[in-house]
Structure formats: structure tokens, C-alpha cells
PDB file of N, CA and C in Angstrom:
ATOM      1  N   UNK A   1      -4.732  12.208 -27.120  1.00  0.00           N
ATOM      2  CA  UNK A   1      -3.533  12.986 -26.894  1.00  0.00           C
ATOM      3  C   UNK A   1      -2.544  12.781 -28.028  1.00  0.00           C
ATOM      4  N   UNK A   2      -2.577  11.405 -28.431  1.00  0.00           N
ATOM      5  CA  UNK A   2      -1.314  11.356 -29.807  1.00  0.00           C
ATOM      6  C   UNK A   2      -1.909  12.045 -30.638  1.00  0.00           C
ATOM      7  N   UNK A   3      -3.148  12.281 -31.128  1.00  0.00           N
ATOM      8  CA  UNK A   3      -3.404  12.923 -32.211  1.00  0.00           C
ATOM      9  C   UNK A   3      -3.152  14.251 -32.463  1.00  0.00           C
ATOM     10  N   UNK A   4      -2.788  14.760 -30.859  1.00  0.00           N
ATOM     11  CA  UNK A   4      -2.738  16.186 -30.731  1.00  0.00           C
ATOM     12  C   UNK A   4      -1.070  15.977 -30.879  1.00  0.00           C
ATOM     13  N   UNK A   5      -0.494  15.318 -30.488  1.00  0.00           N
ATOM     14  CA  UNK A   5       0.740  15.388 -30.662  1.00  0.00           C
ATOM     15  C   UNK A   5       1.157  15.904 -29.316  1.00  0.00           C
ATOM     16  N   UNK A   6       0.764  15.565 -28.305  1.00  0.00           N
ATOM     17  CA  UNK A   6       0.456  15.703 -26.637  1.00  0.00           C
ATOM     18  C   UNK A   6       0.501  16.946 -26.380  1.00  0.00           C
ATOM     19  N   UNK A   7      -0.242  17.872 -26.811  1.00  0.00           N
ATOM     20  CA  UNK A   7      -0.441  19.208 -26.891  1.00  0.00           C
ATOM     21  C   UNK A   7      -0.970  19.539 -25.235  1.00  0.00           C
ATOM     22  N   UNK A   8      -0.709  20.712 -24.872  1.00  0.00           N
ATOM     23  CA  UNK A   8      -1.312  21.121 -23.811  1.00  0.00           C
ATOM     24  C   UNK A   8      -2.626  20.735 -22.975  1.00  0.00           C
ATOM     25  N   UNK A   9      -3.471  21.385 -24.064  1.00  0.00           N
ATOM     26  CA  UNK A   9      -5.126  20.611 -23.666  1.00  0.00           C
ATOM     27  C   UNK A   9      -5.487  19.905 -23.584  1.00  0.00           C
ATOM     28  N   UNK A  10      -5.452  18.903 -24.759  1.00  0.00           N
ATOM     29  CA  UNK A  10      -5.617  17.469 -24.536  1.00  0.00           C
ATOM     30  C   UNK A  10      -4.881  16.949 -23.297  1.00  0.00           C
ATOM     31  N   UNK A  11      -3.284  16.667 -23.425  1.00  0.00           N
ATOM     32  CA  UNK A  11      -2.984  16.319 -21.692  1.00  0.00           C
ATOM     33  C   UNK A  11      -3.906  16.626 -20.522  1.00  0.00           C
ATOM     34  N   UNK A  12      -3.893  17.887 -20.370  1.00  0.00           N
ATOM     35  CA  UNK A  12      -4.693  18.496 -19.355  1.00  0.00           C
ATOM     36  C   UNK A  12      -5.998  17.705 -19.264  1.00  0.00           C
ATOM     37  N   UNK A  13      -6.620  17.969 -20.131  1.00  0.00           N
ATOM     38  CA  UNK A  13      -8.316  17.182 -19.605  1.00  0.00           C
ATOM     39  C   UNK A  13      -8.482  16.168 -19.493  1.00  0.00           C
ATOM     40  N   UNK A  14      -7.054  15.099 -20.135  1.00  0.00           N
ATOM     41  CA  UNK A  14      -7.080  13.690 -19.993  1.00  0.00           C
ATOM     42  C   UNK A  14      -7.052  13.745 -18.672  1.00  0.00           C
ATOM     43  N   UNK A  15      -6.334  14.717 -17.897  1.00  0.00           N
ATOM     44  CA  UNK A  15      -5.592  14.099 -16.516  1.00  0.00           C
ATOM     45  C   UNK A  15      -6.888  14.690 -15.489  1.00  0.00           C
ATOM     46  N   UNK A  16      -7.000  15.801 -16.240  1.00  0.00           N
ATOM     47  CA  UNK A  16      -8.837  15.960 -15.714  1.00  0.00           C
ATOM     48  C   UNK A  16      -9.584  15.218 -15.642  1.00  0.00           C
ATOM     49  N   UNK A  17      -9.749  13.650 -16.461  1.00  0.00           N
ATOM     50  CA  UNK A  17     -10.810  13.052 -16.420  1.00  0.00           C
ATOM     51  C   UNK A  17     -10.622  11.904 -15.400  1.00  0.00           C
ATOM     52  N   UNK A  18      -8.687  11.993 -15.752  1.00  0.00           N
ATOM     53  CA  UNK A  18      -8.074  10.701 -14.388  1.00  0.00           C
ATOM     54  C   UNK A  18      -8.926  10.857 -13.151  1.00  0.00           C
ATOM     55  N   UNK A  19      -8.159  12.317 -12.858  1.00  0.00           N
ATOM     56  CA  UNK A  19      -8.788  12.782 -11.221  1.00  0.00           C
ATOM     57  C   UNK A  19      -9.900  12.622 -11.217  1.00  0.00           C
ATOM     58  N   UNK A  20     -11.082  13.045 -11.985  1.00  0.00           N
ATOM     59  CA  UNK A  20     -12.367  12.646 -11.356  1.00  0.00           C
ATOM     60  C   UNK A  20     -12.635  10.784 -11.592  1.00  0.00           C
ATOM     61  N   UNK A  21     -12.247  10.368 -12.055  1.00  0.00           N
ATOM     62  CA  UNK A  21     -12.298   8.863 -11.870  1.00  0.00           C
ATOM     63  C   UNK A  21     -11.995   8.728 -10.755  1.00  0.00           C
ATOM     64  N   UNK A  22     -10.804   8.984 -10.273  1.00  0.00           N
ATOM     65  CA  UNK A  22      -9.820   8.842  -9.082  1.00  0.00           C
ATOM     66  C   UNK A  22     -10.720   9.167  -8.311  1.00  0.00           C
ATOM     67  N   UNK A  23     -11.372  10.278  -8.051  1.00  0.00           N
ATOM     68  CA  UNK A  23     -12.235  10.635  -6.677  1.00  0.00           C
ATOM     69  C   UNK A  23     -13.709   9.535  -7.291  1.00  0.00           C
ATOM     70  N   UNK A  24     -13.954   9.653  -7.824  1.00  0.00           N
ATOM     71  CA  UNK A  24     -15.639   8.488  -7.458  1.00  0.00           C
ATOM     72  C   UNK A  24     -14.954   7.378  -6.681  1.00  0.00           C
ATOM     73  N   UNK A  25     -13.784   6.508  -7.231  1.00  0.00           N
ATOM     74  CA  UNK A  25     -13.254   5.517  -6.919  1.00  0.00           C
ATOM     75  C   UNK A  25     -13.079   5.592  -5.221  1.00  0.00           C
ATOM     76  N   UNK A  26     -13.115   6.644  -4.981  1.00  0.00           N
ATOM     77  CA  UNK A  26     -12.407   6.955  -3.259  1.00  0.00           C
ATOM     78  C   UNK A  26     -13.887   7.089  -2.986  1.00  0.00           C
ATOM     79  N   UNK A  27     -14.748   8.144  -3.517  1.00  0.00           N
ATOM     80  CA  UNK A  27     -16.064   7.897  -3.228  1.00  0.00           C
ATOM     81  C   UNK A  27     -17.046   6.495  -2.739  1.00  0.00           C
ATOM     82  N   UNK A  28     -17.159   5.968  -4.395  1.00  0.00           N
ATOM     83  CA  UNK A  28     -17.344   4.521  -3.871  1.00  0.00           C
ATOM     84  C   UNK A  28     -17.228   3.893  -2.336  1.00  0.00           C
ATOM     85  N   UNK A  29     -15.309   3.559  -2.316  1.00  0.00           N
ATOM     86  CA  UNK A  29     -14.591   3.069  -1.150  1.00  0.00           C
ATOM     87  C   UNK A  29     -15.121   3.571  -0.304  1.00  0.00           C
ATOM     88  N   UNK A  30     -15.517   5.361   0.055  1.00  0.00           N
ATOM     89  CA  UNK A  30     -15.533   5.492   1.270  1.00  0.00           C
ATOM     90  C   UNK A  30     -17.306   5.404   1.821  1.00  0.00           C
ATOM     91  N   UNK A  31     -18.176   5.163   0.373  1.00  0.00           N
ATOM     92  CA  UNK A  31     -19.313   4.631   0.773  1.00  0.00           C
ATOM     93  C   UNK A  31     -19.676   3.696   1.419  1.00  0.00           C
ATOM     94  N   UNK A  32     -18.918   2.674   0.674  1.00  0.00           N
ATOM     95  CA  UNK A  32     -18.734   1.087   1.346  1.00  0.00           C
ATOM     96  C   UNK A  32     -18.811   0.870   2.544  1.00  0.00           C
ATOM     97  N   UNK A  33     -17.656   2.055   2.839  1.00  0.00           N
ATOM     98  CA  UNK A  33     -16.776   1.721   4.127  1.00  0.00           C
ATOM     99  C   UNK A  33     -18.050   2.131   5.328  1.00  0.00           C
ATOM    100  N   UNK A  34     -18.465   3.019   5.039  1.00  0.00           N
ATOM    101  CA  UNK A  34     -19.351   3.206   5.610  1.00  0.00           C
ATOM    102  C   UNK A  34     -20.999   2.474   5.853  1.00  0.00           C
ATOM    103  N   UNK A  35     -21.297   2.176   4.804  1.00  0.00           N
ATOM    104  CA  UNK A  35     -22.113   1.173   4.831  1.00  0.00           C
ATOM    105  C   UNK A  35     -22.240   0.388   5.617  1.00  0.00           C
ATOM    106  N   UNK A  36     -20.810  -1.115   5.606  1.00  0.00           N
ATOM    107  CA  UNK A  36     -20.717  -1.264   6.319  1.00  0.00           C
ATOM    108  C   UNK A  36     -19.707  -1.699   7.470  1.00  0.00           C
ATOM    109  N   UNK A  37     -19.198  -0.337   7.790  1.00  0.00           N
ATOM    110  CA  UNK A  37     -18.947   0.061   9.412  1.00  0.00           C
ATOM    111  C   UNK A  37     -17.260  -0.051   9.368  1.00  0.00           C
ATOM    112  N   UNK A  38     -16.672   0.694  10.001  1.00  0.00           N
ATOM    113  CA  UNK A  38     -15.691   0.687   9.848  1.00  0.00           C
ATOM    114  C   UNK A  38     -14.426  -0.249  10.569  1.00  0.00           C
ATOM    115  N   UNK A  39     -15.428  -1.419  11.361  1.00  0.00           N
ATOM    116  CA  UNK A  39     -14.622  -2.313  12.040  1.00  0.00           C
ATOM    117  C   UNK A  39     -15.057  -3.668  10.456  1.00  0.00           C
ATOM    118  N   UNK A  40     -15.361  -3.308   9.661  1.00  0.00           N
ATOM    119  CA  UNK A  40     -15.874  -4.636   8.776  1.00  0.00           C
ATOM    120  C   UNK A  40     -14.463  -5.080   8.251  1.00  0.00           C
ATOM    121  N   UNK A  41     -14.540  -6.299   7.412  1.00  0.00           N
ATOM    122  CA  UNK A  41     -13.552  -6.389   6.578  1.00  0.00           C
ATOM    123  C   UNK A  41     -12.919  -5.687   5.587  1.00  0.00           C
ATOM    124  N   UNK A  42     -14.004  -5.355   4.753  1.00  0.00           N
ATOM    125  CA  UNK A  42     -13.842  -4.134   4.015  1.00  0.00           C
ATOM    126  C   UNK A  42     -13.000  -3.352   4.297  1.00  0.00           C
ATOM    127  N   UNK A  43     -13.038  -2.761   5.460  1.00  0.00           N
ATOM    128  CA  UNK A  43     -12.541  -1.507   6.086  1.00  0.00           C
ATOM    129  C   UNK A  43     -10.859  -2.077   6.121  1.00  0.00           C
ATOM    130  N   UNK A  44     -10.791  -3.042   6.920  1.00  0.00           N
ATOM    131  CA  UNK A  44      -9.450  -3.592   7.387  1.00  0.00           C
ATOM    132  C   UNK A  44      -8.731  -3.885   6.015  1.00  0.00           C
ATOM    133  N   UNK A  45      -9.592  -4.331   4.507  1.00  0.00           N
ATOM    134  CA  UNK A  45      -8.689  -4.529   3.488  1.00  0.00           C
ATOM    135  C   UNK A  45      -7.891  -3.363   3.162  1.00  0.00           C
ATOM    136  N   UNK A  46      -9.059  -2.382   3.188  1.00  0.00           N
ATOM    137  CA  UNK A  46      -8.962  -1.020   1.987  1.00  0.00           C
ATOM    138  C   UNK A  46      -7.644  -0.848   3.096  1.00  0.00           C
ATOM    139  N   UNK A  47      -7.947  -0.254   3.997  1.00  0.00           N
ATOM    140  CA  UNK A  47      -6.767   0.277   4.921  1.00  0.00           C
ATOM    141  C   UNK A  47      -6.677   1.995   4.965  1.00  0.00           C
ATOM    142  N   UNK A  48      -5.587   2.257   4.666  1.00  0.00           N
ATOM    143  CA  UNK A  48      -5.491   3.766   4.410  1.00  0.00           C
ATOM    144  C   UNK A  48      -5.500   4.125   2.625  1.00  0.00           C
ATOM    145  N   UNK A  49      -5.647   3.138   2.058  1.00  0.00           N
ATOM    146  CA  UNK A  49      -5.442   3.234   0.434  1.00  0.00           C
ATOM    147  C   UNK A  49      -4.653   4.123  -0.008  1.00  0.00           C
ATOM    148  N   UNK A  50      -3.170   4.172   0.220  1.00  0.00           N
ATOM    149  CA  UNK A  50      -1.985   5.122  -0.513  1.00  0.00           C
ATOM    150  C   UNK A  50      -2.105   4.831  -1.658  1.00  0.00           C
ATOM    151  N   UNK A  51      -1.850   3.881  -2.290  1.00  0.00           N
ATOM    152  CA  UNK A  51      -2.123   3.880  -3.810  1.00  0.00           C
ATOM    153  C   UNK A  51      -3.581   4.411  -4.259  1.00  0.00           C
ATOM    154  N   UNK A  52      -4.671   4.816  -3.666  1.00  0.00           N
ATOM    155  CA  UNK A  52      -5.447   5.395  -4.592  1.00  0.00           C
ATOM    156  C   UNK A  52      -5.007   6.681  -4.236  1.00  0.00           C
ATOM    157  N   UNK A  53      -4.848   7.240  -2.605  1.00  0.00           N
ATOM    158  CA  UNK A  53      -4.813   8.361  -2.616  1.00  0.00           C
ATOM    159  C   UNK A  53      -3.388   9.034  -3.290  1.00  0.00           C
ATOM    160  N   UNK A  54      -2.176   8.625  -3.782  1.00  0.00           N
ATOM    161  CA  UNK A  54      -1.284   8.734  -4.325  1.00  0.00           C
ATOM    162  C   UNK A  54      -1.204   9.504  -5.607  1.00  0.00           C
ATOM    163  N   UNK A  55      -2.336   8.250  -6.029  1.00  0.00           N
ATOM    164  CA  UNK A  55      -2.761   8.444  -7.742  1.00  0.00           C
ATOM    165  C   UNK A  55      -3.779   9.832  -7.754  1.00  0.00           C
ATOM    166  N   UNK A  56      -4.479   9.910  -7.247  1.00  0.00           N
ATOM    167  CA  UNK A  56      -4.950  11.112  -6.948  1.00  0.00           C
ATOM    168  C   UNK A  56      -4.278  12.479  -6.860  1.00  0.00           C
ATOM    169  N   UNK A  57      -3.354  12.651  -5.989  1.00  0.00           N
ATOM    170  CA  UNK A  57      -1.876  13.682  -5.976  1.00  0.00           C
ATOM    171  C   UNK A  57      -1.648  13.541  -6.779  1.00  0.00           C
ATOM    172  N   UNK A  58      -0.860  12.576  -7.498  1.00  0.00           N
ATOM    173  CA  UNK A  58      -0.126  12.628  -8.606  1.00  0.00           C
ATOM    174  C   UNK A  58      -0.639  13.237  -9.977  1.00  0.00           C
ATOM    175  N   UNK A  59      -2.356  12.712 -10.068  1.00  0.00           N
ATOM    176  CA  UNK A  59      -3.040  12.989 -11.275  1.00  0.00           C
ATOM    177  C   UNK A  59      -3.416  14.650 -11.147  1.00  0.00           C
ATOM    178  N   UNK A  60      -3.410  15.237  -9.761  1.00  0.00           N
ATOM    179  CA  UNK A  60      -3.643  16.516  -9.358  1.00  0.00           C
ATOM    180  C   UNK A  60      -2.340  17.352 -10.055  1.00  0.00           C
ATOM    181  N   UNK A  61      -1.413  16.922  -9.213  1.00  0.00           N
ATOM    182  CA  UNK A  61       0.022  17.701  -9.819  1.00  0.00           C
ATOM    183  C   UNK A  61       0.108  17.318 -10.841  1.00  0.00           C
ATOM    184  N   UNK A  62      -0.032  16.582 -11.473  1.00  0.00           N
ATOM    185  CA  UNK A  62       0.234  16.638 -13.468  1.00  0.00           C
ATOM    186  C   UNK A  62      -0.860  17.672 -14.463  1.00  0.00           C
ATOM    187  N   UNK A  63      -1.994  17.984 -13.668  1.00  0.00           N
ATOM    188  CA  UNK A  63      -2.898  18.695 -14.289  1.00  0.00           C
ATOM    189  C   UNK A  63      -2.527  20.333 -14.577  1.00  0.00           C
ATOM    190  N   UNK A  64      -1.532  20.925 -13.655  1.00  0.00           N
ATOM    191  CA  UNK A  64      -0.619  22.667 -13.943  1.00  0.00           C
ATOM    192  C   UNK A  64       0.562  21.847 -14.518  1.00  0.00           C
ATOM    193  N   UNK A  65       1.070  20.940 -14.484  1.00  0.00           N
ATOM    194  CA  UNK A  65       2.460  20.773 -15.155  1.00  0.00           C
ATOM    195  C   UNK A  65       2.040  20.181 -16.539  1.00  0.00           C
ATOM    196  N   UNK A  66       0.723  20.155 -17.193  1.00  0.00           N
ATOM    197  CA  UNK A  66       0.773  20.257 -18.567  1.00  0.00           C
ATOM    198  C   UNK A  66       0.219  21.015 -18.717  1.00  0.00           C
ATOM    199  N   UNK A  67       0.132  22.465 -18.495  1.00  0.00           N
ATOM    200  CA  UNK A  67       0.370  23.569 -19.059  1.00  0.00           C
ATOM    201  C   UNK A  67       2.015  24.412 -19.353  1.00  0.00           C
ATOM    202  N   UNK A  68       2.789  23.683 -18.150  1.00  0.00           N
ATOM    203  CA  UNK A  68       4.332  24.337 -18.760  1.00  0.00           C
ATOM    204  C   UNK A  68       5.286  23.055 -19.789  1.00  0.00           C
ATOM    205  N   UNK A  69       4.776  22.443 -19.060  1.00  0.00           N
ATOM    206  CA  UNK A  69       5.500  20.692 -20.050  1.00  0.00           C
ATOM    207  C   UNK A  69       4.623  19.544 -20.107  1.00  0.00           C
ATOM    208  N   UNK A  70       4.460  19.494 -21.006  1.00  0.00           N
ATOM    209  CA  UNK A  70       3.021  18.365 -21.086  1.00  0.00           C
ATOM    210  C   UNK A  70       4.049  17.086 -21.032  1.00  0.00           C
ATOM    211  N   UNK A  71       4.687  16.845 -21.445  1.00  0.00           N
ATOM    212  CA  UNK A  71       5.649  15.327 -21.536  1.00  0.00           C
ATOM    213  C   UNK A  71       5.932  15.000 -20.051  1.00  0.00           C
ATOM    214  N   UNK A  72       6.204  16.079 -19.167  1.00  0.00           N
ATOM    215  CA  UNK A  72       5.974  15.495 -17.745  1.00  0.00           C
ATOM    216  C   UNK A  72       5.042  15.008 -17.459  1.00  0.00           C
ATOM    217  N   UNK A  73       4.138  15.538 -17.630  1.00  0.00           N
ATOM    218  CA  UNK A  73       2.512  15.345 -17.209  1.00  0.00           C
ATOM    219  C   UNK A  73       2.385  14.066 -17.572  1.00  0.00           C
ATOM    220  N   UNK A  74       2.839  13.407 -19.095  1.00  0.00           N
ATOM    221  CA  UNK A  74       2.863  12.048 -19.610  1.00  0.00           C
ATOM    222  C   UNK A  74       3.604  11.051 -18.484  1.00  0.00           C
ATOM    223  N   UNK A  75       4.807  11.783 -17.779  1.00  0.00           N
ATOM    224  CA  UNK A  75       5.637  10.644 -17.301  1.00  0.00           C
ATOM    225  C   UNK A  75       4.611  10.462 -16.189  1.00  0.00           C
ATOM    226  N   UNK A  76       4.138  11.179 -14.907  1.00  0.00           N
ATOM    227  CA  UNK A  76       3.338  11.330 -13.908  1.00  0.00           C
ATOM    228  C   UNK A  76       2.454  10.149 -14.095  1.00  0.00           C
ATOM    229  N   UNK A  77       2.120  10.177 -15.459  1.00  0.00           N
ATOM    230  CA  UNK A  77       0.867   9.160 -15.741  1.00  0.00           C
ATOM    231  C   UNK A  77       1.206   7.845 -15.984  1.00  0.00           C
ATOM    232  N   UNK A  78       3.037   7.823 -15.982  1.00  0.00           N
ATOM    233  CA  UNK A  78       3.093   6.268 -16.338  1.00  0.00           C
ATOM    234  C   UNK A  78       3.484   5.787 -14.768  1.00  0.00           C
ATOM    235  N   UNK A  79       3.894   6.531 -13.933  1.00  0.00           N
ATOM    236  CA  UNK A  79       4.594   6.761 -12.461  1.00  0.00           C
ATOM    237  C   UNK A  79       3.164   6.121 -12.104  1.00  0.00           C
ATOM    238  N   UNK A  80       2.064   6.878 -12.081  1.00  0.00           N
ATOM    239  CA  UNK A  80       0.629   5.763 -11.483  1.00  0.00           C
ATOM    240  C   UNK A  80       0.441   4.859 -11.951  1.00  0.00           C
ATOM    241  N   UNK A  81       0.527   4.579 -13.690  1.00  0.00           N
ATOM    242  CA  UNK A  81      -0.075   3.054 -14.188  1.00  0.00           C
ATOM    243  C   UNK A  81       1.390   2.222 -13.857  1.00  0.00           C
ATOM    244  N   UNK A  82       2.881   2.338 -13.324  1.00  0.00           N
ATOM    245  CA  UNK A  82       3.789   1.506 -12.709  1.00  0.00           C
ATOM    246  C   UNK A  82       3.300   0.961 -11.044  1.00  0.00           C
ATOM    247  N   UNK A  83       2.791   2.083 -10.569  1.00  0.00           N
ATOM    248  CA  UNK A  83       2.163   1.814  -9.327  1.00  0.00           C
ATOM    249  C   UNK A  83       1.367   1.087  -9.563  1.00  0.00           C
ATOM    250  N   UNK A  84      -0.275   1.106 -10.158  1.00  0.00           N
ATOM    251  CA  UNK A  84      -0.775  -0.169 -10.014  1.00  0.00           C
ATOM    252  C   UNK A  84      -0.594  -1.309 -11.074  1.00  0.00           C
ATOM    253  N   UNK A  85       0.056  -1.611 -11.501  1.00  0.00           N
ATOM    254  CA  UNK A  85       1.177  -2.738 -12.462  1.00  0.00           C
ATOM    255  C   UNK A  85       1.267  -3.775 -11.405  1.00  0.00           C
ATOM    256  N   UNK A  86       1.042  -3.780  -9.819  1.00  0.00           N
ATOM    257  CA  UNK A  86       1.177  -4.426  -9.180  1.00  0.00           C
ATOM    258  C   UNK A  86       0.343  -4.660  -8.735  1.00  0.00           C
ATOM    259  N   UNK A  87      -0.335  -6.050  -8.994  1.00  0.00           N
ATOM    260  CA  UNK A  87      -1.555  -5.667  -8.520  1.00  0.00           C
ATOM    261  C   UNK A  87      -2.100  -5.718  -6.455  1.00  0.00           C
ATOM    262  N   UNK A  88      -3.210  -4.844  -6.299  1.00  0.00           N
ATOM    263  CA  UNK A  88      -3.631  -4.583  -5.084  1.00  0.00           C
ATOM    264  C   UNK A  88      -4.772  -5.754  -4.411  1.00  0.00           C
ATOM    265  N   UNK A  89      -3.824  -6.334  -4.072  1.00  0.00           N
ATOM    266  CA  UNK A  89      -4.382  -7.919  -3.361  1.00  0.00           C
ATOM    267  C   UNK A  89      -5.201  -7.941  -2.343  1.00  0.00           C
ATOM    268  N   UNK A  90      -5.113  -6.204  -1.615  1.00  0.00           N
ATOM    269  CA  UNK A  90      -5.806  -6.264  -0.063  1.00  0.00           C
ATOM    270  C   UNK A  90      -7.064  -6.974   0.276  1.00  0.00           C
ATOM    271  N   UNK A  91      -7.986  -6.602  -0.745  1.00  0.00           N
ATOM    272  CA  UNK A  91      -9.691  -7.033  -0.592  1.00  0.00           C
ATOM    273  C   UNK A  91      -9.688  -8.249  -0.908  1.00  0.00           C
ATOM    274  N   UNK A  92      -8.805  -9.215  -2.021  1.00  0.00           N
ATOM    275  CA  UNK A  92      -8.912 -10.254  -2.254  1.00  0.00           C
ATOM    276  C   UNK A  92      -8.758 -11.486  -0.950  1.00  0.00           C
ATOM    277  N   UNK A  93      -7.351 -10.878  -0.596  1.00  0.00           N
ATOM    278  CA  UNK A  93      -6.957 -11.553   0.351  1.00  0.00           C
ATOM    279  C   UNK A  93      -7.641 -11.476   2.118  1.00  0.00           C
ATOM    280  N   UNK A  94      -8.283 -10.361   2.363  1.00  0.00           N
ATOM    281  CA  UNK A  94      -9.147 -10.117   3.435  1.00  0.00           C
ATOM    282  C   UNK A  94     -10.106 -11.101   2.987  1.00  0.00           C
ATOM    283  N   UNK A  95     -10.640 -11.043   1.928  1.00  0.00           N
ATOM    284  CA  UNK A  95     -12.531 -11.567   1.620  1.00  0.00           C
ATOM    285  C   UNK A  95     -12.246 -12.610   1.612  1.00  0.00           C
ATOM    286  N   UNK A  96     -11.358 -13.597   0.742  1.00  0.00           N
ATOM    287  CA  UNK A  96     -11.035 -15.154   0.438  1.00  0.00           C
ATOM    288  C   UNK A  96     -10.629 -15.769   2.584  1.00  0.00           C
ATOM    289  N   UNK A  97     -10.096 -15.214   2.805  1.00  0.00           N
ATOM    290  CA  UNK A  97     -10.002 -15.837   4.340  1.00  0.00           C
ATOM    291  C   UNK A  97     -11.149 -15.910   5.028  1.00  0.00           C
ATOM    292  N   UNK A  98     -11.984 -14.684   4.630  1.00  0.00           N
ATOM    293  CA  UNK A  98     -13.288 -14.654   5.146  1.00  0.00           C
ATOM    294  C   UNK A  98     -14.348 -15.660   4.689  1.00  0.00           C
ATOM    295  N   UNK A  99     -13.980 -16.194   3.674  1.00  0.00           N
ATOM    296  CA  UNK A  99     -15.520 -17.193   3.039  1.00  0.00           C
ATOM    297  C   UNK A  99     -14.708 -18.617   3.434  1.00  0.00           C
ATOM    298  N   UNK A 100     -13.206 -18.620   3.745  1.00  0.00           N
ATOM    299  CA  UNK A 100     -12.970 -19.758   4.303  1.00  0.00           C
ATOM    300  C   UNK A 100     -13.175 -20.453   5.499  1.00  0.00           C
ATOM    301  N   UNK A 101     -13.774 -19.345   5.888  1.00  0.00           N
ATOM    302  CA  UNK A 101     -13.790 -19.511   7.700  1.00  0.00           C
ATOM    303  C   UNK A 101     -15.715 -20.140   7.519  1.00  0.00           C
ATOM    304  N   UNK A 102     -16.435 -19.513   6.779  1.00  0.00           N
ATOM    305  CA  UNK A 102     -18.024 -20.196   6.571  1.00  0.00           C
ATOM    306  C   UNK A 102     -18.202 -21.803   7.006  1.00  0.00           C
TER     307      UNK A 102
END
């Protein structure tokens, strides 16, 4: 995108490539979850996952708003990498209680 000088297209397909990251990632999760079962730990870490599904919206709506302003589209993208800047402890902290209890 810098090379383009955050030109239209480039933005755009970057944020094109976000979202489909974004959905395997939910993919994945909701394989798991299923796997195994939705009373597992797993299940109880992930939770409702707003921060993935968030980032997802967000990477959705930035994909038409860099076609009228691509520099929004840039901010959108720092609005998700501020969101997970924090990091998401759920699975850690479900699984580590769980191997303590062994």
C-alpha cells in the first residue's frame, strides 16, 4: 500500500485479504468448537468472540470506504490492530486451569 501511496486498490484488496483471514480464523474456531462439543472448554474460552467477530465488520466496512477515502479505510485498520494490542487471554486462561486440575 505505501508504494502505491495508499491508492484505492491496493487498500481495498489488502482489506480483502484481512477479511478472508478473518473468516478462516472464525472457521477454524467454529470447527474446533464443534469437534469438540460445545459444552468443552474450548467452547467456554472462545465465548461469543467479539473481537474476532468485530474485526471482521470492521475489515468488511473498510473494504467500500476505500473506494471513496482510502485513509479511512487505513484508520479502520489501526481501530482492529488497537483492539487486539491487548492481548486475548480467554483460551490461555480456560486451558492453564484445566491442566492444573490433572
Amino acid at each position: 500500500m505505501g508504494e502505491n501511496n495508499f491508492a484505492t486498490w491496493p487498500v481495498a484488496l489488502y482489506r480483502l485479504v484481512q477479511i478472508c483471514s478473518g473468516c478462516a480464523y472464525m472457521i477454524l474456531e467454529f470447527s474446533l468448537i464443534k469437534h469438540e462439543g460445545k459444552q468443552s472448554r474450548l467452547a467456554a474460552a472462545v465465548g461469543t468472540d467479539i473481537k474476532g467477530k468485530a474485526s471482521i465488520l470492521l475489515y468488511a466496512i473498510a473494504i467500500p470506504i476505500a473506494f471513496v477515502r482510502p485513509w479511512l479505510s487505513c484508520v479502520l485498520y489501526v481501530i482492529v490492530a488497537i483492539i487486539w494490542l491487548v492481548p486475548d487471554r480467554r483460551i490461555e486462561r480456560i486451558m492453564s486451569s484445566a491442566v492444573a486440575t490433572f
